[in-house]
C-alpha atoms as a PDB file:
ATOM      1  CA  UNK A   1       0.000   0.000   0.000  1.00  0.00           C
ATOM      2  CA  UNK A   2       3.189   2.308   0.955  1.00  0.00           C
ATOM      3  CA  UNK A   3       4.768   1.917  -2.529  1.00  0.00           C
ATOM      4  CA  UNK A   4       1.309   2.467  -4.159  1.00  0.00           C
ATOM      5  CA  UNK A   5       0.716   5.878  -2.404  1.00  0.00           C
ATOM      6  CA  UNK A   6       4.282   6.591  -3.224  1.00  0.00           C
ATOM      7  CA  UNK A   7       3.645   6.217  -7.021  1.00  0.00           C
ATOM      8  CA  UNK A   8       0.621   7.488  -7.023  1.00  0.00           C
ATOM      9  CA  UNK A   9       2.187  10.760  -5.134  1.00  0.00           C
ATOM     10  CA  UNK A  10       4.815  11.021  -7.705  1.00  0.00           C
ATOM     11  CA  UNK A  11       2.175  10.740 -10.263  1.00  0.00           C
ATOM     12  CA  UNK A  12       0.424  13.840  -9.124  1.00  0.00           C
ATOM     13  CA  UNK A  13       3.789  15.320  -8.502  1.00  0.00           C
ATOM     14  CA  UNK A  14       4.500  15.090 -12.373  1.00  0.00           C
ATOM     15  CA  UNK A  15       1.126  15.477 -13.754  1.00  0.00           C
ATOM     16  CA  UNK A  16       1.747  18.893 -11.874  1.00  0.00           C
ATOM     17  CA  UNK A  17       4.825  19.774 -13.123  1.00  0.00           C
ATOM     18  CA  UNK A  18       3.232  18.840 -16.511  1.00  0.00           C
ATOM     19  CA  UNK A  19       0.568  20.983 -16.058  1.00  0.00           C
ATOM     20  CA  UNK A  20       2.061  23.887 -15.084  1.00  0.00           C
ATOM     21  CA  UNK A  21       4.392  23.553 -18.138  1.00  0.00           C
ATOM     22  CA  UNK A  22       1.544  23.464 -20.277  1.00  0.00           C
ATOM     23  CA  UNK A  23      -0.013  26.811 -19.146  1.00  0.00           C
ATOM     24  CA  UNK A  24       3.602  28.729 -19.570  1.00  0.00           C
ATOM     25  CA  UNK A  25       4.063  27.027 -22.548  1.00  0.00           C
ATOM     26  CA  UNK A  26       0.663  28.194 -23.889  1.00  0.00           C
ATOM     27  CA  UNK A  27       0.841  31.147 -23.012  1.00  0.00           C
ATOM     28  CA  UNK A  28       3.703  31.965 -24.887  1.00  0.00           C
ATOM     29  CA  UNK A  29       2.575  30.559 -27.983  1.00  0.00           C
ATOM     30  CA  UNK A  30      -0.679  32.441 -27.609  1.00  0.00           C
ATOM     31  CA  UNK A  31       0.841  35.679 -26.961  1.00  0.00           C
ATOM     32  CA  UNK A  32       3.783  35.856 -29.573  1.00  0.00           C
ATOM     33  CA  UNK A  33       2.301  34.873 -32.591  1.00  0.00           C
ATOM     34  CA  UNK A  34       1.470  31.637 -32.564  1.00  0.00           C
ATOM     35  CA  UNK A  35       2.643  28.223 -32.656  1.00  0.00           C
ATOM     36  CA  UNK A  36       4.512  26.238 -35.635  1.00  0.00           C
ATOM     37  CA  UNK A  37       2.030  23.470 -36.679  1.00  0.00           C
ATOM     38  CA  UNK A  38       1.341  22.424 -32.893  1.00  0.00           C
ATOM     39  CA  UNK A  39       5.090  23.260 -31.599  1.00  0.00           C
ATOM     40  CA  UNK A  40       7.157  26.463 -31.779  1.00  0.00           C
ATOM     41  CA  UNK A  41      10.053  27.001 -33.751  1.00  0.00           C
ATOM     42  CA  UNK A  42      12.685  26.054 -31.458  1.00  0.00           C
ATOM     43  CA  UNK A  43      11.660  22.336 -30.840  1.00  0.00           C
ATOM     44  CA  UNK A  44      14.394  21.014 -32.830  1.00  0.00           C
ATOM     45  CA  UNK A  45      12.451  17.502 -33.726  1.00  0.00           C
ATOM     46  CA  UNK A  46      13.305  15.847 -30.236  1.00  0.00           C
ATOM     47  CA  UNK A  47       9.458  16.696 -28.982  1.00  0.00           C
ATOM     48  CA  UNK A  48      10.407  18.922 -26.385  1.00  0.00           C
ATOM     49  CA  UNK A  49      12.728  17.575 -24.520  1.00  0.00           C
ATOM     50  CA  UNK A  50      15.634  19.781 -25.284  1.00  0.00           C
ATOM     51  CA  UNK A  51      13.317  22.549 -27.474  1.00  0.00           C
ATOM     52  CA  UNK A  52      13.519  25.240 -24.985  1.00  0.00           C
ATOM     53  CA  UNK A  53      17.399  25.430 -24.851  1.00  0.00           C
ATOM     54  CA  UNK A  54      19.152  23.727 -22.499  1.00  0.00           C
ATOM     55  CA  UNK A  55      17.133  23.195 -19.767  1.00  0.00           C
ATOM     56  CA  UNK A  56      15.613  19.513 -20.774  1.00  0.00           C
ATOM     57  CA  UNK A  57      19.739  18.736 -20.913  1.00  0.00           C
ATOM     58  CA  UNK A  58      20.840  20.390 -17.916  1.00  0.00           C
ATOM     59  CA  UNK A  59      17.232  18.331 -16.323  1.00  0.00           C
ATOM     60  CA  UNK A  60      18.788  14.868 -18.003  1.00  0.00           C
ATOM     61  CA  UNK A  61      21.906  15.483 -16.010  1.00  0.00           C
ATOM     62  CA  UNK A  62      20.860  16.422 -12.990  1.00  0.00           C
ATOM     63  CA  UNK A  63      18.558  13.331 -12.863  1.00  0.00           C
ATOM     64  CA  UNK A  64      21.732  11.711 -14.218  1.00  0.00           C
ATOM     65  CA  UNK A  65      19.719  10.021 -16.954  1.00  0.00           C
ATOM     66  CA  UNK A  66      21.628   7.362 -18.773  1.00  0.00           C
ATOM     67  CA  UNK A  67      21.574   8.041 -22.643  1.00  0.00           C
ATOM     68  CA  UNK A  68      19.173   5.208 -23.007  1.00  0.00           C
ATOM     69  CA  UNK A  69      16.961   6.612 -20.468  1.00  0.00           C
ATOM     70  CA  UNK A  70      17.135  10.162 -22.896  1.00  0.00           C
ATOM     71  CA  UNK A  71      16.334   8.848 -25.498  1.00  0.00           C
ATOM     72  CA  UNK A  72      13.382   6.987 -23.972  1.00  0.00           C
ATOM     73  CA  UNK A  73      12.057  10.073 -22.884  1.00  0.00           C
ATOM     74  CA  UNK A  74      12.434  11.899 -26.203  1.00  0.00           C
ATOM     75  CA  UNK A  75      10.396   8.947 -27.894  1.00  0.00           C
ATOM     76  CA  UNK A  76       7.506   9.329 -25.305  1.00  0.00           C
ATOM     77  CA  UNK A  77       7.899  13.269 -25.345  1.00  0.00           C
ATOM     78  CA  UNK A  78       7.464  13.131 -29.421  1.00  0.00           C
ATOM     79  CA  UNK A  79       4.581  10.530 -29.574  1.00  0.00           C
ATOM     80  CA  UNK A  80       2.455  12.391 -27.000  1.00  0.00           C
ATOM     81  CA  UNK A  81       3.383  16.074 -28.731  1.00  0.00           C
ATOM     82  CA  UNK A  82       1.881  14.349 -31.791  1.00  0.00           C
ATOM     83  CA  UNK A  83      -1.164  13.512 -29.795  1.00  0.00           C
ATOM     84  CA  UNK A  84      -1.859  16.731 -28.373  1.00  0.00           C
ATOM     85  CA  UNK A  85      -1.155  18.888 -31.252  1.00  0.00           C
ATOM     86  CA  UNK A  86      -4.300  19.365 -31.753  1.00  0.00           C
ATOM     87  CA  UNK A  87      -5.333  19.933 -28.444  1.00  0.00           C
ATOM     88  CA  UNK A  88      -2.605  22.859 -27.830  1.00  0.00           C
ATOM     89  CA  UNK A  89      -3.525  24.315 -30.906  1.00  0.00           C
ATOM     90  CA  UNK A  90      -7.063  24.876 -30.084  1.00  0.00           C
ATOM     91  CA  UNK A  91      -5.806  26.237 -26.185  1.00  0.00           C
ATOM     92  CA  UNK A  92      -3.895  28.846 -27.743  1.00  0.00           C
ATOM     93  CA  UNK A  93      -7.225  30.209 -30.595  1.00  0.00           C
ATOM     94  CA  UNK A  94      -9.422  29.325 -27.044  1.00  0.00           C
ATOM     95  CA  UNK A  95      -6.809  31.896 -25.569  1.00  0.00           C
ATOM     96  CA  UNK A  96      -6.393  34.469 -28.447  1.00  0.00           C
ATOM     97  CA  UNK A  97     -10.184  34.818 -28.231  1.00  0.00           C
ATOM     98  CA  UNK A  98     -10.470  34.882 -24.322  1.00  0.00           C
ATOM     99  CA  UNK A  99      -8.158  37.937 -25.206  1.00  0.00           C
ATOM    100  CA  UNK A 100     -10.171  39.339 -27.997  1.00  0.00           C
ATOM    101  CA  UNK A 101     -13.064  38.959 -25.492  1.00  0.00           C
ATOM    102  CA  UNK A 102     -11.574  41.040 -22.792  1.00  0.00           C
ATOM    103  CA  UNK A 103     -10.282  43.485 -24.576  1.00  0.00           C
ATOM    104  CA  UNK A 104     -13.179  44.548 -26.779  1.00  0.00           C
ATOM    105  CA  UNK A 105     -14.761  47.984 -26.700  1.00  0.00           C
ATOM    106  CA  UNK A 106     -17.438  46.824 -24.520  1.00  0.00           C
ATOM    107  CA  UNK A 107     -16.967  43.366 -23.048  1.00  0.00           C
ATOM    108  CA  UNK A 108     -19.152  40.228 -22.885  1.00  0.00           C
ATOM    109  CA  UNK A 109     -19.123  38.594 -19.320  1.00  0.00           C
ATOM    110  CA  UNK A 110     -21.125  36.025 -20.566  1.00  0.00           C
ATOM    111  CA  UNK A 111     -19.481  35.375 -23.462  1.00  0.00           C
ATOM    112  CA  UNK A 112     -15.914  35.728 -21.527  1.00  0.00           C
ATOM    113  CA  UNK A 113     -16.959  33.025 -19.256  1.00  0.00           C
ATOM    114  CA  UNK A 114     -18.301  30.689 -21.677  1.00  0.00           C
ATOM    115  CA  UNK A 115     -14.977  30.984 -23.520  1.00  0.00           C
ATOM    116  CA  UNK A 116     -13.200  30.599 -20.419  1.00  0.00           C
ATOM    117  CA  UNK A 117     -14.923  27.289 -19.960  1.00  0.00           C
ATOM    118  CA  UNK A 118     -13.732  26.405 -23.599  1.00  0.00           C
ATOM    119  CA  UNK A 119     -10.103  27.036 -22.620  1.00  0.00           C
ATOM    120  CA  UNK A 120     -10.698  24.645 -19.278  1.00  0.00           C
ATOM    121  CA  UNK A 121     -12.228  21.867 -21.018  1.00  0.00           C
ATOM    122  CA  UNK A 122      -9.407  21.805 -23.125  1.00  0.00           C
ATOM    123  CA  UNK A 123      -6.840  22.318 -20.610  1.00  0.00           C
ATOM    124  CA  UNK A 124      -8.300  19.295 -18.536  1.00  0.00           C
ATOM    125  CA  UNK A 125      -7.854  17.193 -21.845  1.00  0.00           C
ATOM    126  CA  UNK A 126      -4.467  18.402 -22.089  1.00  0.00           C
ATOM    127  CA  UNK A 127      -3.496  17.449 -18.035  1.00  0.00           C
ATOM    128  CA  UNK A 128      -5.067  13.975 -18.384  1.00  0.00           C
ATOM    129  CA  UNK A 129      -2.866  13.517 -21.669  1.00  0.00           C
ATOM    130  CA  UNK A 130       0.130  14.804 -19.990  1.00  0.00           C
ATOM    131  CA  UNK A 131      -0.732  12.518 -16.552  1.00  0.00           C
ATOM    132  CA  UNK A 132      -0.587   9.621 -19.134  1.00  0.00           C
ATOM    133  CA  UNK A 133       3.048  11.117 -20.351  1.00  0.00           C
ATOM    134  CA  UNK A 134       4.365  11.963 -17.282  1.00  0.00           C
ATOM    135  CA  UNK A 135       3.573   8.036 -15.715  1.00  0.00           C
ATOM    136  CA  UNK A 136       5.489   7.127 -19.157  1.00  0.00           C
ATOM    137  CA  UNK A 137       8.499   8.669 -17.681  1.00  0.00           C
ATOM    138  CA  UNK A 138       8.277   8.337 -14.326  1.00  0.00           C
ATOM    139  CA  UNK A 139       8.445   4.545 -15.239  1.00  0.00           C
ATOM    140  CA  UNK A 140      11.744   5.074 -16.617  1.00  0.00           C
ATOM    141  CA  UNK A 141      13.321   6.963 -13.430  1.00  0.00           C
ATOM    142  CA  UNK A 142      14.840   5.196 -10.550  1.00  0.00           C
ATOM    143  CA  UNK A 143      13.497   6.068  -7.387  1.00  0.00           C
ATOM    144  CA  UNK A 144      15.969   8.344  -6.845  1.00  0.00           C
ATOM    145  CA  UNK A 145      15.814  10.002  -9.832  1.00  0.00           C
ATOM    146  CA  UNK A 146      12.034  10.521  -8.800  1.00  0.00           C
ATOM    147  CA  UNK A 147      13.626  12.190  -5.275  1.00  0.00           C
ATOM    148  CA  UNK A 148      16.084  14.267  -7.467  1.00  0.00           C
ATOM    149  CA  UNK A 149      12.748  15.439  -9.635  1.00  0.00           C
ATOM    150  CA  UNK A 150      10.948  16.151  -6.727  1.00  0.00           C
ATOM    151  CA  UNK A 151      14.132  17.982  -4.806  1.00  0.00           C
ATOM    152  CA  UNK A 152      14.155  20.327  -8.238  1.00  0.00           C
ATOM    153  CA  UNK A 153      10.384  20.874  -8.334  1.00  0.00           C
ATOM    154  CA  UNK A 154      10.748  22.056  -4.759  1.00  0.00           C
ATOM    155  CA  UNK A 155      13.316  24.342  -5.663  1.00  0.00           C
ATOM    156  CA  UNK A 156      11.555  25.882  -8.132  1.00  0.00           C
ATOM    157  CA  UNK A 157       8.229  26.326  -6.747  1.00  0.00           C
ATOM    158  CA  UNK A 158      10.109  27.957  -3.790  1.00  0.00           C
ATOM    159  CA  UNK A 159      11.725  30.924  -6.302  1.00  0.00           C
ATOM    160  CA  UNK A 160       7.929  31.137  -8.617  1.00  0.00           C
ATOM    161  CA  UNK A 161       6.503  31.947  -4.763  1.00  0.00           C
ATOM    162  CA  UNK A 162       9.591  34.272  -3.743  1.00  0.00           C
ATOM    163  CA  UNK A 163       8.931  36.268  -7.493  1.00  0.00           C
ATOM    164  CA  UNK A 164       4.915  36.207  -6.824  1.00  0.00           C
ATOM    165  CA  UNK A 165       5.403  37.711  -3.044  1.00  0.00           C
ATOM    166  CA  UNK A 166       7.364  40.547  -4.105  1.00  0.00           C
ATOM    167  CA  UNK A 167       6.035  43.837  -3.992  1.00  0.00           C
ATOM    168  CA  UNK A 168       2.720  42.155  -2.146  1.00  0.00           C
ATOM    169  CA  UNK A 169       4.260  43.207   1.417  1.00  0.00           C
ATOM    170  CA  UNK A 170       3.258  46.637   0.565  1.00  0.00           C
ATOM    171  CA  UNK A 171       5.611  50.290   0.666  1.00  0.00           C
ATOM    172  CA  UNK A 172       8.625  49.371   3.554  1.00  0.00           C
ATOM    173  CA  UNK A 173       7.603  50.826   6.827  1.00  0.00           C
ATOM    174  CA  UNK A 174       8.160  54.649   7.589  1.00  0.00           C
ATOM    175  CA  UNK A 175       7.614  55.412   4.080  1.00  0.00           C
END
């Protein structure tokens, strides 16, 4: 039961990570132009992995990911960016309209929440996809290649909250 919950938490954990990537990622593509037929221009044919620079390398060795293990996770990466081309490609119209919506003359609320249920709808499709991709991988990892991940995602969520709590404390006292 112990090593179920523990899978099942780093599931979630991944699904997460997954998810969040998916709403950065989408809202880049919606707000500079546009993707390039369901991935931007940068991609360089390994389906994400490394397309952002060198972050899905500097992630393969600090995981220490044998090249086997890589190149696993580029296959799985590449078949499921395949799958959900679609998908992204109607979350970033969904979003281009959501920001049509709010920005017209004289806004619709009704209409701006019925798109807004558009973009969730897909979005949900989209996390259950990536849930599927990210148990794909985690089946590759050792466990503690899953701790590494997990030590990382920590990290990270603890510098996103340190840059969303600046400037909420309010003008320094005295001022």
């Amino acid at each position: 039961m112990k090593t179920l919950h523990k899978g099942f938490t780093a599931l979630v954990f991944l699904t997460a990570v997954a998810v969040g990537a998916t709403m950065v990622s989408g809202n880049a593509w919606a707000y500079r132009g546009g993707d390039r037929d369901g991935r931007c221009d940068c991609s360089g044919g390994d389906g994400g992995w490394k397309g952002h620079g060198p972050q899905g390398d500097r992630l393969a060795k600090e995981l220490d990911l044998s090249k086997e293990q890589t190149e696993q996770v580029k296959a799985i990466f590449r078949k499921h960016r395949d799958e959900t081309a679609s998908l992204r490609k109607e979350m970033v119209s969904g979003r281009r309209e959501l920001r049509n919506l709010t920005q017209s003359d004289k806004p619709d609320e009704a209409a701006i929440r019925e798109q807004v249920k558009k973009i969730a709808a897909t979005g949900g499709d989209l996390a259950v996809r990536r849930a599927r991709m990210s148990q794909e991988v985690r089946a590759l990892l050792t466990p503690e290649q899953i701790r590494k991940f997990r030590a990382l995602q920590e990290k990270r969520d603890r510098r996103i909250d340190g840059m969303m709590n600046r400037g909420q404390e309010g003008p320094p006292k005295g001022e």
